[in-house]
Structures are given as C-alpha cells and as structure tokens.
C-alpha atoms as a PDB file:
ATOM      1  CA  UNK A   1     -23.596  15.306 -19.039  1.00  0.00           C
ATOM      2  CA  UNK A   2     -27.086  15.423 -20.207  1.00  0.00           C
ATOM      3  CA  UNK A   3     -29.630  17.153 -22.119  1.00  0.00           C
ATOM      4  CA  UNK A   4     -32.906  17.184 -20.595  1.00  0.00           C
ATOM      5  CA  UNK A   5     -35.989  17.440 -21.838  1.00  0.00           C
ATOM      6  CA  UNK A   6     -39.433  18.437 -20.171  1.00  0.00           C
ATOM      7  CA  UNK A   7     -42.310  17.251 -21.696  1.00  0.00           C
ATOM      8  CA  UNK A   8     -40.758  14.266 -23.615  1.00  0.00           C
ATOM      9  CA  UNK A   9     -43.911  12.074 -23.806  1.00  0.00           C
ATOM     10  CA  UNK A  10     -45.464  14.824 -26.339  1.00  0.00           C
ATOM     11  CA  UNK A  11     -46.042  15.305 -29.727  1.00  0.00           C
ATOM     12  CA  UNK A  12     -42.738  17.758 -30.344  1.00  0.00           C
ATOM     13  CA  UNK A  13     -40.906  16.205 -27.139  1.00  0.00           C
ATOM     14  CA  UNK A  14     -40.980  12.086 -28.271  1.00  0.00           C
ATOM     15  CA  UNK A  15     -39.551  13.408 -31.477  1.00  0.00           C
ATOM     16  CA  UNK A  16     -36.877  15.818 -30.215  1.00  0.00           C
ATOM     17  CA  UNK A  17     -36.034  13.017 -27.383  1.00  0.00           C
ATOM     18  CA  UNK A  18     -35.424  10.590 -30.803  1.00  0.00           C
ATOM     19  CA  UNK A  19     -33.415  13.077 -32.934  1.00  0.00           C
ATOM     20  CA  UNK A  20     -30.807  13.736 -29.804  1.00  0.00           C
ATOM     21  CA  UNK A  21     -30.609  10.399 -28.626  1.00  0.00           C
ATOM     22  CA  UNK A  22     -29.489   9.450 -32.686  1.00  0.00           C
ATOM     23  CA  UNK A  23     -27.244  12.209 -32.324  1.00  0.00           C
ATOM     24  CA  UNK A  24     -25.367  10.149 -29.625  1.00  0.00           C
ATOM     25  CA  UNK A  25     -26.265  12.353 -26.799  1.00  0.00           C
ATOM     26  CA  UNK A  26     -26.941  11.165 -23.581  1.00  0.00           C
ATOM     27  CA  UNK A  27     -31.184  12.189 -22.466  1.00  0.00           C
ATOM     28  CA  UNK A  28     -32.888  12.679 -19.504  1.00  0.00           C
ATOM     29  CA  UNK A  29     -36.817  13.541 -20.161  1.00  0.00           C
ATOM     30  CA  UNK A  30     -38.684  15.339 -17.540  1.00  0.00           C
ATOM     31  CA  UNK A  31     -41.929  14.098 -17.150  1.00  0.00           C
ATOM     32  CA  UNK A  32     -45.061  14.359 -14.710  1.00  0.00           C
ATOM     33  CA  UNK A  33     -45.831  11.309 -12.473  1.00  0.00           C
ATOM     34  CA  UNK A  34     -48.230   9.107 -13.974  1.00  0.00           C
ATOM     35  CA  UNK A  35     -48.544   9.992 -17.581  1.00  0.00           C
ATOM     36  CA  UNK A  36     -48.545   8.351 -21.097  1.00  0.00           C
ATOM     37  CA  UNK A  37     -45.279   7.419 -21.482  1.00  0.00           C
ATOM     38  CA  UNK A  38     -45.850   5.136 -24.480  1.00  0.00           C
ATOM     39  CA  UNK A  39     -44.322   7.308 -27.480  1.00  0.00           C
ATOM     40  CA  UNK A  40     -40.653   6.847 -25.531  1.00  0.00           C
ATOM     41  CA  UNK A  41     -40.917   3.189 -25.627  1.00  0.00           C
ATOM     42  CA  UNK A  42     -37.783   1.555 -26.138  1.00  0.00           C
ATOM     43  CA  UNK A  43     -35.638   4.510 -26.003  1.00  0.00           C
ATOM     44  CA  UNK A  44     -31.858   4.228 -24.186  1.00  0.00           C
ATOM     45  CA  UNK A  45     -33.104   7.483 -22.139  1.00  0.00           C
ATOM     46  CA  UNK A  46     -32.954   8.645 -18.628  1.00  0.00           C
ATOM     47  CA  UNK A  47     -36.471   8.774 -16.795  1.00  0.00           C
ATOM     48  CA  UNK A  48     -37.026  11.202 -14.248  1.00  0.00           C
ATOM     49  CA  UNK A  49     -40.580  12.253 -13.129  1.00  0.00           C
ATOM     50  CA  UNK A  50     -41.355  15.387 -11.416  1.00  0.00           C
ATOM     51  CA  UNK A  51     -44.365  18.122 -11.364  1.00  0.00           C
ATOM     52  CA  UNK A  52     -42.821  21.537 -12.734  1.00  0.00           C
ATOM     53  CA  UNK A  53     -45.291  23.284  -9.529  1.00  0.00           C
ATOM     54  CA  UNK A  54     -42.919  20.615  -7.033  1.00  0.00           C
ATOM     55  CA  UNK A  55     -39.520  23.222  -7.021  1.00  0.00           C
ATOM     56  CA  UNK A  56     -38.159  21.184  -4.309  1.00  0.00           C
ATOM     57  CA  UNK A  57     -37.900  18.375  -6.671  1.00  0.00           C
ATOM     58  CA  UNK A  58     -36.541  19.876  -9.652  1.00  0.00           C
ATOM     59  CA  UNK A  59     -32.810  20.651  -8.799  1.00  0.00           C
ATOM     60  CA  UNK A  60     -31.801  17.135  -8.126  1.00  0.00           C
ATOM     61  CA  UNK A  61     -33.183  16.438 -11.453  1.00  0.00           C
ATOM     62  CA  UNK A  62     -31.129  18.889 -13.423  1.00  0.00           C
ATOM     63  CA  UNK A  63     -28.100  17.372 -11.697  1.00  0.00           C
ATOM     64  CA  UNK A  64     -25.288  16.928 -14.550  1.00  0.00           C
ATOM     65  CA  UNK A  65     -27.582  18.366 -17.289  1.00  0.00           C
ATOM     66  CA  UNK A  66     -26.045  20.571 -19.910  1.00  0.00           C
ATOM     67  CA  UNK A  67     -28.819  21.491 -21.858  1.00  0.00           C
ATOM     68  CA  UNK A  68     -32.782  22.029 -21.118  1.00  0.00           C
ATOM     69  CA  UNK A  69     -35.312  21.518 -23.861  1.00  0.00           C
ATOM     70  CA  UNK A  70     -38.372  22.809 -22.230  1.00  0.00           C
ATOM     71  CA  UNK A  71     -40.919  21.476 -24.306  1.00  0.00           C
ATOM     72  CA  UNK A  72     -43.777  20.690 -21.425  1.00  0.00           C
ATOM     73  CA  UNK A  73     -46.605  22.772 -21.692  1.00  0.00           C
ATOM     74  CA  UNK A  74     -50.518  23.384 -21.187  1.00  0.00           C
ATOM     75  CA  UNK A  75     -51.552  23.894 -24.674  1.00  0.00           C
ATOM     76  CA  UNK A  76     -55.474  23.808 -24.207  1.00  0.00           C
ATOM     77  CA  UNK A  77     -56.897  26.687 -26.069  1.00  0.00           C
ATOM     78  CA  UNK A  78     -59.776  26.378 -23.507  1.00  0.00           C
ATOM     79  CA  UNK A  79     -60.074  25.673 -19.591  1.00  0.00           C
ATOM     80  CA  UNK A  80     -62.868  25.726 -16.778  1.00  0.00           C
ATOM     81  CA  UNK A  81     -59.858  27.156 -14.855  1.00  0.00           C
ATOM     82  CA  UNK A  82     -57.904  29.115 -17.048  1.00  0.00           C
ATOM     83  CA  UNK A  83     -55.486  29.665 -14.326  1.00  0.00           C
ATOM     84  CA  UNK A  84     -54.111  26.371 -14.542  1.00  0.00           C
ATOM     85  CA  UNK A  85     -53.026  27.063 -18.066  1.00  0.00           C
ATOM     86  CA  UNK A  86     -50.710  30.138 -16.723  1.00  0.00           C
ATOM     87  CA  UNK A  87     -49.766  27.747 -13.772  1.00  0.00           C
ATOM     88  CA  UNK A  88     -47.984  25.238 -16.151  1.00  0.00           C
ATOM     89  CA  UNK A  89     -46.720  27.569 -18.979  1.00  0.00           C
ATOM     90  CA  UNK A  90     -45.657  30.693 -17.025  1.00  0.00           C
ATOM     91  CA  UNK A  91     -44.875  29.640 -13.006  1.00  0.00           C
ATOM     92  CA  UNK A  92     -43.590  25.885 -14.887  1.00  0.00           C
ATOM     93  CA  UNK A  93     -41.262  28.073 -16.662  1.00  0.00           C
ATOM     94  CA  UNK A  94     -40.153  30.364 -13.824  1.00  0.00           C
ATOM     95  CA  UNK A  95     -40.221  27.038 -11.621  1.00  0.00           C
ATOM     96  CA  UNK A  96     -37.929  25.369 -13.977  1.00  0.00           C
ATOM     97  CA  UNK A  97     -35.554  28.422 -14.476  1.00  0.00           C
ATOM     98  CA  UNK A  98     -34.924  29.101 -11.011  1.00  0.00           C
ATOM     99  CA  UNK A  99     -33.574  25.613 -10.400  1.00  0.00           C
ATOM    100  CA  UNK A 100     -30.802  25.723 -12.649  1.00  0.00           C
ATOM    101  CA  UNK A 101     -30.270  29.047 -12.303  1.00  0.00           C
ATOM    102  CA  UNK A 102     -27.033  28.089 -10.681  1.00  0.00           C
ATOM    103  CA  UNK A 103     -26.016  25.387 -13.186  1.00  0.00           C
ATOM    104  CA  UNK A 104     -23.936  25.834 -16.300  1.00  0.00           C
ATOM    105  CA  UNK A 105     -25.708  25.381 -19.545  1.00  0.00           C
ATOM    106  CA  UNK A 106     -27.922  26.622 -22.553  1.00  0.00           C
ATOM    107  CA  UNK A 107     -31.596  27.051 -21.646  1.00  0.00           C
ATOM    108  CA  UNK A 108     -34.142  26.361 -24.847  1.00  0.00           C
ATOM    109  CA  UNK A 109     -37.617  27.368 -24.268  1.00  0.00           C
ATOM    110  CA  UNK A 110     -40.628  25.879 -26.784  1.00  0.00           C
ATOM    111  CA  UNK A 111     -43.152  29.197 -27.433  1.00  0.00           C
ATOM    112  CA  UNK A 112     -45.412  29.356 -29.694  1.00  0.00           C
ATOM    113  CA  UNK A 113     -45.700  31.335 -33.192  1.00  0.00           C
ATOM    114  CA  UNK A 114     -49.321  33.041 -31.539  1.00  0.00           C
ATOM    115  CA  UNK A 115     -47.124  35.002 -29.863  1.00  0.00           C
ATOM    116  CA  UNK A 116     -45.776  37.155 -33.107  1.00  0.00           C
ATOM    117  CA  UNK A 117     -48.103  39.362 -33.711  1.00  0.00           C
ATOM    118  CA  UNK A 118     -47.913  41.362 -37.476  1.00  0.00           C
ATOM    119  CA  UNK A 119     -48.455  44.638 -36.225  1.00  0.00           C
ATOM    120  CA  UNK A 120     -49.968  45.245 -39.782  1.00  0.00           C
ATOM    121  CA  UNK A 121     -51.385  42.986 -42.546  1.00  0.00           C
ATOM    122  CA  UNK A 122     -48.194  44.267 -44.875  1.00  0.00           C
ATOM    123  CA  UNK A 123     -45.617  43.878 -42.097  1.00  0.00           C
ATOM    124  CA  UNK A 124     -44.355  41.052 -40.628  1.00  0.00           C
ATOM    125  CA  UNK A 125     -42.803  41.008 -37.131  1.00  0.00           C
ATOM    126  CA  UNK A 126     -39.151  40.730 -36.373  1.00  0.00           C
ATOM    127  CA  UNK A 127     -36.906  40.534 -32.729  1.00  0.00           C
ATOM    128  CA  UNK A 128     -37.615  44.667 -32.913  1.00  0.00           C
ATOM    129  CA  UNK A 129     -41.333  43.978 -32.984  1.00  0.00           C
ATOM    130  CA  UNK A 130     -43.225  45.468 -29.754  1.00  0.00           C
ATOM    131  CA  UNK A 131     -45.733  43.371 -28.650  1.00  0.00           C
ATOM    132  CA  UNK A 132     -48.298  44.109 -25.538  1.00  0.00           C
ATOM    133  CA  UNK A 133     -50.283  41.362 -23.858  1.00  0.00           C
ATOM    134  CA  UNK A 134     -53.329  43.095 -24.781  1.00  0.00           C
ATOM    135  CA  UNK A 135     -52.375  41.754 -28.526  1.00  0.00           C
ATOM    136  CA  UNK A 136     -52.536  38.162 -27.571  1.00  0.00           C
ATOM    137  CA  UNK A 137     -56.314  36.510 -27.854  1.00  0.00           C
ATOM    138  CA  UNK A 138     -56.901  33.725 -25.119  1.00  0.00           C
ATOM    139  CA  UNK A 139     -55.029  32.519 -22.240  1.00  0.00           C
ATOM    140  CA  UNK A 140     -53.348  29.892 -24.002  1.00  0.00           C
ATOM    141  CA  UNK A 141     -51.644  32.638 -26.286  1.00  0.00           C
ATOM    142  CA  UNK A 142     -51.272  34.783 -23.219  1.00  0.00           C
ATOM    143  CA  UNK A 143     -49.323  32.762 -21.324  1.00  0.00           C
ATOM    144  CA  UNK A 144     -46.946  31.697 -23.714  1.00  0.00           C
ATOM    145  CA  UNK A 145     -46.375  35.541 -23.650  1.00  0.00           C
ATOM    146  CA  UNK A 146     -46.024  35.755 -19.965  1.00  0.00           C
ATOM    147  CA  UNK A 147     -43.688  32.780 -20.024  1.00  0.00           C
ATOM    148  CA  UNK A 148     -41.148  34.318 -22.707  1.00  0.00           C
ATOM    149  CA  UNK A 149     -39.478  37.191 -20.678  1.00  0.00           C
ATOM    150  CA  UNK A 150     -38.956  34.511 -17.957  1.00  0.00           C
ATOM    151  CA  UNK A 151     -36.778  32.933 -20.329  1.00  0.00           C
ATOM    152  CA  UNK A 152     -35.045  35.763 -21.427  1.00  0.00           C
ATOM    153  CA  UNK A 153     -33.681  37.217 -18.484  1.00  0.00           C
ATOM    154  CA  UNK A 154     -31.555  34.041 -19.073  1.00  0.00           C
ATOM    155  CA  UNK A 155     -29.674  35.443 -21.738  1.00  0.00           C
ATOM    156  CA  UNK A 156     -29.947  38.826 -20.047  1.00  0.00           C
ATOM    157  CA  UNK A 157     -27.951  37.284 -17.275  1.00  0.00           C
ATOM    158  CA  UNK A 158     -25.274  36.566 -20.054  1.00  0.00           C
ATOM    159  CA  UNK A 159     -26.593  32.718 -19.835  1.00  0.00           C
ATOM    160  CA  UNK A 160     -27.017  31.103 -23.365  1.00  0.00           C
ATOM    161  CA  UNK A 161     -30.760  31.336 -23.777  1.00  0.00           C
ATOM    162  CA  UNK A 162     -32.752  30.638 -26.528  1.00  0.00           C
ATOM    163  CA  UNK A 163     -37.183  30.756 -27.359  1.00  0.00           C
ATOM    164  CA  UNK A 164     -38.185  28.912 -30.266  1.00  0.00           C
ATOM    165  CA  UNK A 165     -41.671  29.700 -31.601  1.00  0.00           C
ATOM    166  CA  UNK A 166     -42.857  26.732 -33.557  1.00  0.00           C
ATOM    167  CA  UNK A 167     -46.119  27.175 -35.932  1.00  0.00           C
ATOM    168  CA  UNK A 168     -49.180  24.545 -36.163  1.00  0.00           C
ATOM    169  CA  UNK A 169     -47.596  21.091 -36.086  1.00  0.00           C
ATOM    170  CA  UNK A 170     -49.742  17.714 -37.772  1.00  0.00           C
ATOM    171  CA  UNK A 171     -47.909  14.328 -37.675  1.00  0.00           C
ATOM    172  CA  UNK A 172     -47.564  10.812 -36.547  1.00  0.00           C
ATOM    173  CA  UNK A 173     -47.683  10.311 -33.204  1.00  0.00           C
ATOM    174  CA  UNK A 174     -49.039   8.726 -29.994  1.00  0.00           C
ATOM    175  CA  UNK A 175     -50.467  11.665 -28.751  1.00  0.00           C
ATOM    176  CA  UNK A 176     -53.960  13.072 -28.126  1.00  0.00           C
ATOM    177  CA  UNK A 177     -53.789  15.808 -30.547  1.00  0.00           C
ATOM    178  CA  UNK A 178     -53.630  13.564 -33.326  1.00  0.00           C
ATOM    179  CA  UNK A 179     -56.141  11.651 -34.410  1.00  0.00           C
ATOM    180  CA  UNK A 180     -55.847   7.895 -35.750  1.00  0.00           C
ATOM    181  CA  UNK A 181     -59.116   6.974 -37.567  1.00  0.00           C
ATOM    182  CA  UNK A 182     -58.240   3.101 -37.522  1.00  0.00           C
ATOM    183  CA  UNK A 183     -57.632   2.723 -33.601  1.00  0.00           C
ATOM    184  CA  UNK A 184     -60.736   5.495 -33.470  1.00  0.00           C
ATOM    185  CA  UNK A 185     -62.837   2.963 -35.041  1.00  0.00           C
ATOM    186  CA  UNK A 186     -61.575  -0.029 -32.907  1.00  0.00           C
ATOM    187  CA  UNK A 187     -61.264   1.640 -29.704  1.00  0.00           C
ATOM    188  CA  UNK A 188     -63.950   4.135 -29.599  1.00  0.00           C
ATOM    189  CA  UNK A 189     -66.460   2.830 -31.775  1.00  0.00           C
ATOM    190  CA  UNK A 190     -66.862   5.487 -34.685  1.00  0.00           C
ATOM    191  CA  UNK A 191     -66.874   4.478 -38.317  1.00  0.00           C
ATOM    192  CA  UNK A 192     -65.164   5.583 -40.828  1.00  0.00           C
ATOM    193  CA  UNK A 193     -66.448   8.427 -42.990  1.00  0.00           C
ATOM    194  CA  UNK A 194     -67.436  11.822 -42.564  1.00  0.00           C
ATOM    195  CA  UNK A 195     -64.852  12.260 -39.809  1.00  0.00           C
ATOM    196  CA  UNK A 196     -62.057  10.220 -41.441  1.00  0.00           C
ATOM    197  CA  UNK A 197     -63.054  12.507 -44.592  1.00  0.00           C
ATOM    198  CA  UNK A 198     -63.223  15.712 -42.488  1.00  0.00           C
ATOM    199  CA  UNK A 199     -59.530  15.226 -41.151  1.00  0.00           C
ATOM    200  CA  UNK A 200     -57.794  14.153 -44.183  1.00  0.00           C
ATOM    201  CA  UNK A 201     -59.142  17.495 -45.924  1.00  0.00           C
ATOM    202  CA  UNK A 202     -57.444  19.497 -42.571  1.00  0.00           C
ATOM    203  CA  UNK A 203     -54.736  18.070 -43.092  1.00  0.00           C
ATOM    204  CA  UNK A 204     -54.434  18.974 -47.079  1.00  0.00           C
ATOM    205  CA  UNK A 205     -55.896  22.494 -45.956  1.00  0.00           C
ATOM    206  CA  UNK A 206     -52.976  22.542 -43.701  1.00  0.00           C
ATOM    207  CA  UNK A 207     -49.900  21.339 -46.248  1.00  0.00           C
ATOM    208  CA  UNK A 208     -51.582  23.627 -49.264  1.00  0.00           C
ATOM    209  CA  UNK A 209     -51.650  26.560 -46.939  1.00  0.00           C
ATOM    210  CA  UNK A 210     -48.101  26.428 -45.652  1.00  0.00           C
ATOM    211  CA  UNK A 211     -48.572  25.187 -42.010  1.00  0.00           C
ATOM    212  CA  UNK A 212     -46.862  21.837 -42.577  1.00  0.00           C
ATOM    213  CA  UNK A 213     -43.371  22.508 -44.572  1.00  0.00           C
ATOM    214  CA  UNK A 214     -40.878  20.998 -42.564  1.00  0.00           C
ATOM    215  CA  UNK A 215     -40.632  17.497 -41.450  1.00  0.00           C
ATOM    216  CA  UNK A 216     -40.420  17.442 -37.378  1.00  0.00           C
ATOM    217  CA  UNK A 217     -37.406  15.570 -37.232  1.00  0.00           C
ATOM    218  CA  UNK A 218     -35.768  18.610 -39.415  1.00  0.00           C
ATOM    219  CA  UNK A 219     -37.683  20.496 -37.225  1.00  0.00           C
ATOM    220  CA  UNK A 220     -35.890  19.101 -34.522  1.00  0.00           C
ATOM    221  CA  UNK A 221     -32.669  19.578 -35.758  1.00  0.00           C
ATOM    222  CA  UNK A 222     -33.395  23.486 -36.214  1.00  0.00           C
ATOM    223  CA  UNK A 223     -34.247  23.665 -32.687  1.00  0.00           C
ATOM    224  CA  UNK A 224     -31.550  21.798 -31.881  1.00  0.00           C
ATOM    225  CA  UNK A 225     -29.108  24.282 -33.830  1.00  0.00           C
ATOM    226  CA  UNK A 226     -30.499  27.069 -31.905  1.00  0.00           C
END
C-alpha cells in the first residue's frame, strides 16, 4: 500500500516525499503533467501525473493508497483571475476527496496558519475558535478557508481526517519561492548586493521573530504523526 502525496515537487512536498520514503514507506506523488520535477530526483518513488480539475483521472491513481498527503496547492497571494486560486485549493480539494471517498485510509490536508484568526490581540485561537470568511483577507487566505470544511466532513463521516496549518516556511530548496543568489547571478544576470543583502536580513527577521523554529524535516515528521 501507498502513501500518496499531491504536490510532491514543492517546497513542503519534496521534503515530506524524503522523510516517508526514509521511513521505509512505499510513495506515490501526485503531480500535474508537465511540471518541475527536479527536487524528486533520484528518489525510489512512484510517479503518477494528473490535474486535481481531471476527476476522471484521479481514482485510478489512489488505487492501493493508504494515506493522502495533500500538499498541492495555489499559494499566490495575488492573481489576474483570482478564481483559479479557489479552483485549485477548494474544488482540488473536493476533487481529490470525492475520489477516495470510497477507499480506506487517513486523509491529511496541508492549510495554512492565515486561517487562525486571534479573535483578540490577548487571545489566541483554539479548535473552539469561530471563524467567518469575512475574517480572512485575500483569496489566497480565503480559500484555504473554503477548502478546510471539505476536509472535515472526512472525519465527520467517522474517516480518519486530519488539517495541518503550517506557518511561514524559508529553506533549501529547488523551488520558486526560494531564492538562490548564486544561480540568480549566473542564470538571470543580477549581481550580488543589495538583493543578496535584502534576503539574508528576511531571513534573520524571520528566525529572530519566531517564523522559522522547526527544521522541515521535523516538520515533516509532526505532520506525519498527525
């Protein structure tokens, strides 16, 4: 049996796809036709390529899967079409629900920490927390919203269902998010200074402020646990 993983060729997904497969378990990752597959290089894992808007091909591809990671989302905090960023993160999720609906397993869904809300300065938020949509700012943050009841009528089912809601993540990766001065400077031409400068202080800004405690591959593990 497998684990699956959607998204796997991300920043979170490449290293959740390495922390299972050193755990000994067999992987399938989930991934769109045509992308960047380059941070999975090399890995002993199961390819399968499908579009999470394609439901006709999704069941065959959770065929003997035990456990779904669903990692893949749209995580632009802007869009010309903002609709396409509900498209991936809340009909992706229904999409990808609905397919294994009849199969036996746990269901893990990747949110996002925007979606906890303090509901004042002195108070943080906790499971009893009620949050309205109204609370969210952007579509990005939205949808994640929209997308997390989807995956809890899972668990309302009596399924074993689980949302994760990971903060701000900075690491080293293949991955568009993430900035590598050095192949910036061969690739694209810049030189190294003010931004090179400008993005090790973010980063600092980041660790000092509490944003970047836990090393992804614990990370991983915690999700994992879930």
């Amino acid at each position: 049996m497998f684990s699956l993983i959607t998204g796997a060729n991300g920043f979170i997904g490449s290293h959740l796809t390495r922390f299972l497969i050193a755990q000994g378990e067999q992987v399938r990752v989930l991934i769109r036709p045509q992308r960047d597959v380059r941070s999975l290089e090399g890995l002993p894992a199961e390819f399968a390529y499908a579009d999470l808007q394609e439901t006709h091909s999704l069941p065959a591809r959770l065929r003997r899967v035990q456990c779904v990671y669903h990692v893949a989302a749209d995580y632009r905090l802007w869009a010309e079409n903002p609709q396409d960023i509900y498209e991936s993160n809340v009909t992706g999720t229904r999409n990808l629900l609905a397919a294994r609906r009849a199969q036996i397993g746990r269901f893990i869904c990747t949110s996002s920490v925007g979606t906890l809300v303090p509901p004042h300065a002195r108070r943080l938020p906790d499971e009893q927390t009620h949050l309205r949509l109204k609370d969210m700012i952007g579509h990005y943050k939205r949808s994640r919203f929209l997308a997390e009841p989807e995956a809890l009528e899972v668990a309302r089912n009596g399924q074993p269902g689980v949302i994760v809601n990971p903060t701000s993540l900075v690491g080293l990766a293949r991955h568009k998010m993430f900035v590598d001065c050095s192949k910036a400077s061969h690739g694209l031409g810049f030189r190294p200074g003010p931004l090179e400068a400008a993005l090790e202080r973010a980063i600092r800004w980041y660790s000092e402020n509490g944003y970047v405690k836990i090393p992804l591959r614990n990370r991983s593990a915690r999700e994992c646990a879930a």
